[in-house]
Protein backbone atom coordinates (compact mmCIF):
# COMPACT_ATOMS: atom_id res chain seq x y z
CA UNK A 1 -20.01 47.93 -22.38
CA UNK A 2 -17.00 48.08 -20.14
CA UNK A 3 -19.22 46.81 -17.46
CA UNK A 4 -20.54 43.88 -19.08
CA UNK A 5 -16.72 42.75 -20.11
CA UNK A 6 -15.40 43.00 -16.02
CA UNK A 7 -18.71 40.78 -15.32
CA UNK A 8 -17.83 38.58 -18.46
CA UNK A 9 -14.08 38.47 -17.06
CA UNK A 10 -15.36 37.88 -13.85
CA UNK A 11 -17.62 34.99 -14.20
CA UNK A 12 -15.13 33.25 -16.55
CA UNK A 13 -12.85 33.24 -13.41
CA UNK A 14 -15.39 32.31 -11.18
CA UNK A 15 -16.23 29.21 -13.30
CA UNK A 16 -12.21 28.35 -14.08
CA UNK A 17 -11.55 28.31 -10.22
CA UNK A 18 -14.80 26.26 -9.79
CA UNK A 19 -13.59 23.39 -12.07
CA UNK A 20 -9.88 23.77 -10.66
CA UNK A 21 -11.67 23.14 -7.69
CA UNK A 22 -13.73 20.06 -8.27
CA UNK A 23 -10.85 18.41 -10.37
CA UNK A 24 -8.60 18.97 -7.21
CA UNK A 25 -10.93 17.47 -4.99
CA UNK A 26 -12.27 14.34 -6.74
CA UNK A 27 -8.04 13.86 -7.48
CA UNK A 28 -7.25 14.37 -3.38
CA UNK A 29 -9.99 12.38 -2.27
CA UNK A 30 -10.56 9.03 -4.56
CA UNK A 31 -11.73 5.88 -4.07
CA UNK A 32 -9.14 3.48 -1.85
CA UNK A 33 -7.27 0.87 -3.52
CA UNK A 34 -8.87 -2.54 -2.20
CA UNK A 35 -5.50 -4.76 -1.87
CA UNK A 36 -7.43 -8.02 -1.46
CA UNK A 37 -8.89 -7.63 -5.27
CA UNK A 38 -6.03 -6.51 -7.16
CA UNK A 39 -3.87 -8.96 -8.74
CA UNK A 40 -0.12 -9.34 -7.13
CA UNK A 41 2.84 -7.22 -9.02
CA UNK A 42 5.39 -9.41 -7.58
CA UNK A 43 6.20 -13.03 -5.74
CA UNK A 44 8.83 -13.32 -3.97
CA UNK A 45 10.28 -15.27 -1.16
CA UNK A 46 10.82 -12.94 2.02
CA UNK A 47 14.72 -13.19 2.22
CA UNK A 48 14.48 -12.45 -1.52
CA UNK A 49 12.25 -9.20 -0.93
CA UNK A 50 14.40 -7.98 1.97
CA UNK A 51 17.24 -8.15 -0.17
CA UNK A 52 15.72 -6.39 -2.80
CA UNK A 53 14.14 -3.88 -0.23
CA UNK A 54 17.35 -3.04 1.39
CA UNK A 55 19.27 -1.73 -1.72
CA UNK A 56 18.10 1.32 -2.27
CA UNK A 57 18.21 1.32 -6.21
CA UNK A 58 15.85 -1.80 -6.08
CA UNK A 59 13.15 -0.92 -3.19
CA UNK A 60 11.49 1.47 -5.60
CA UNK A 61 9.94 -1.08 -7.71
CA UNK A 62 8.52 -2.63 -5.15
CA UNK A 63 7.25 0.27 -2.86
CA UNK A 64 3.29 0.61 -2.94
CA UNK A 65 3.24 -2.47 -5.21
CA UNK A 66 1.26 -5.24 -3.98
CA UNK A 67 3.38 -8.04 -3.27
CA UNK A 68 2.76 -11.95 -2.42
CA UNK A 69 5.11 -13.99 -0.54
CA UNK A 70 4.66 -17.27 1.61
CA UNK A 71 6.68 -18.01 4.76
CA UNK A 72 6.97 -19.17 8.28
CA UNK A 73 5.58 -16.89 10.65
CA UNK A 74 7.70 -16.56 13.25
CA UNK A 75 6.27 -14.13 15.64
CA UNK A 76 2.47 -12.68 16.01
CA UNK A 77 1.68 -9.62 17.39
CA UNK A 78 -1.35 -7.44 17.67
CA UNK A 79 -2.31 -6.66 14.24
CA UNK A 80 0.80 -8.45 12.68
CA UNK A 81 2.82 -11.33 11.92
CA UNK A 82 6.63 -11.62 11.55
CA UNK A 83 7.47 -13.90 8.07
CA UNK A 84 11.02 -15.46 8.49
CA UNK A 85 12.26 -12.42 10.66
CA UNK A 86 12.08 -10.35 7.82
CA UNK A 87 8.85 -9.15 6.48
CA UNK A 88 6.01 -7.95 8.95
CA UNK A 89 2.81 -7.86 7.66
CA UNK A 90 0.13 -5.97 8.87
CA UNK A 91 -3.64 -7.48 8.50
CA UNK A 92 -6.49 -5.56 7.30
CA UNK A 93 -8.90 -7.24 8.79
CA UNK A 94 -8.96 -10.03 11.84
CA UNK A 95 -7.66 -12.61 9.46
CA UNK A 96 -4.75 -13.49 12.90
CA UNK A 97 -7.31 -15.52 14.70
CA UNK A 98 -6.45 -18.74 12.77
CA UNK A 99 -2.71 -17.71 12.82
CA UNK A 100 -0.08 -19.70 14.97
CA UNK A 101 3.93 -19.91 15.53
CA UNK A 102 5.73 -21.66 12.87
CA UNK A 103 2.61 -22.04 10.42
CA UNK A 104 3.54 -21.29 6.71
CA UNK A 105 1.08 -18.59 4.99
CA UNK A 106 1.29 -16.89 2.00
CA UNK A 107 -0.06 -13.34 2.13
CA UNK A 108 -0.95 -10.47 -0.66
CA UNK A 109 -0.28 -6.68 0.79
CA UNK A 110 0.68 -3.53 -0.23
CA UNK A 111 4.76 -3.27 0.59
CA UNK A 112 5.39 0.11 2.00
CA UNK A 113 8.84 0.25 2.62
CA UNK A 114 11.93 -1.01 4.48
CA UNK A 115 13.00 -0.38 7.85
CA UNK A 116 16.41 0.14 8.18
CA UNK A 117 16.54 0.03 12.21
CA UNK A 118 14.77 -3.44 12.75
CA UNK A 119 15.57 -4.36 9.01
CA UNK A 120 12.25 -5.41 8.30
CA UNK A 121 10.02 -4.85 5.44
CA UNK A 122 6.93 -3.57 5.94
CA UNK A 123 3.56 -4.70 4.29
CA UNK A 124 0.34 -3.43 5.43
CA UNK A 125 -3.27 -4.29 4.19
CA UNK A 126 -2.34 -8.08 3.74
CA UNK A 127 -4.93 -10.86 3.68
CA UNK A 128 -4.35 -14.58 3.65
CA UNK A 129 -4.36 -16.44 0.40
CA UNK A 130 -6.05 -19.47 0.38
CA UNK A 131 -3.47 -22.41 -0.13
């Protein structure tokens, strides 16, 4: 009788910690967001978003929101453009090929913060929206 309980007690455990388990992983490792099909949170001009970014109460709307905004690109480098010296934007994919100097894009991308040092903001997994 005793016996049975500890094995009763024991396998209850077992199973517990087995579901803790599976919930934990299926929560750590989910699906990626794909930026490029989700609708945009926000528009907003990029003078307007490093504003916003650059006070602290405000940049926490817009961190890991996806964000839209259209502007002159005003330096390209590897995977990135520079909109209006204030918002880089880091491509996805090799969307830069058809990208030149003083063109005006409007991208979609994930905005994942402000940096203080270059005061830029930073979005990553942009694409170009068709105009």
């Amino acid at each position: 009788m005793i016996l049975r309980k500890k094995y009763s007690i024991a396998g209850f455990l077992a199973l517990l910690f087995t579901i803790i388990g599976i919930v934990a992983y299926n929560y750590m490792y989910q699906d990626h967001r794909d930026i490029a099909s989700e609708k945009f949170d926000f528009e907003l001009k990029p003078s307007l978003l490093s504003v916003a970014m650059s006070n602290t109460n405000e940049a926490a709307n817009y961190v890991d929101r996806v964000i839209q905004t259209e502007g002159i690109i005003t330096a390209i480098e590897q995977n990135s453009v520079i909109l209006d010296d204030v918002v880089q934007v880091n491509f996805s994919a090799d969307d830069l090929n058809a990208l030149s100097i003083k063109k005006k894009v409007t991208i979609k991308g994930r905005c994942v913060g402000y940096d203080d040092l270059l005061e830029l903001v930073k979005i990553d997994q942009a694409t170009l929206v068709n105009n």
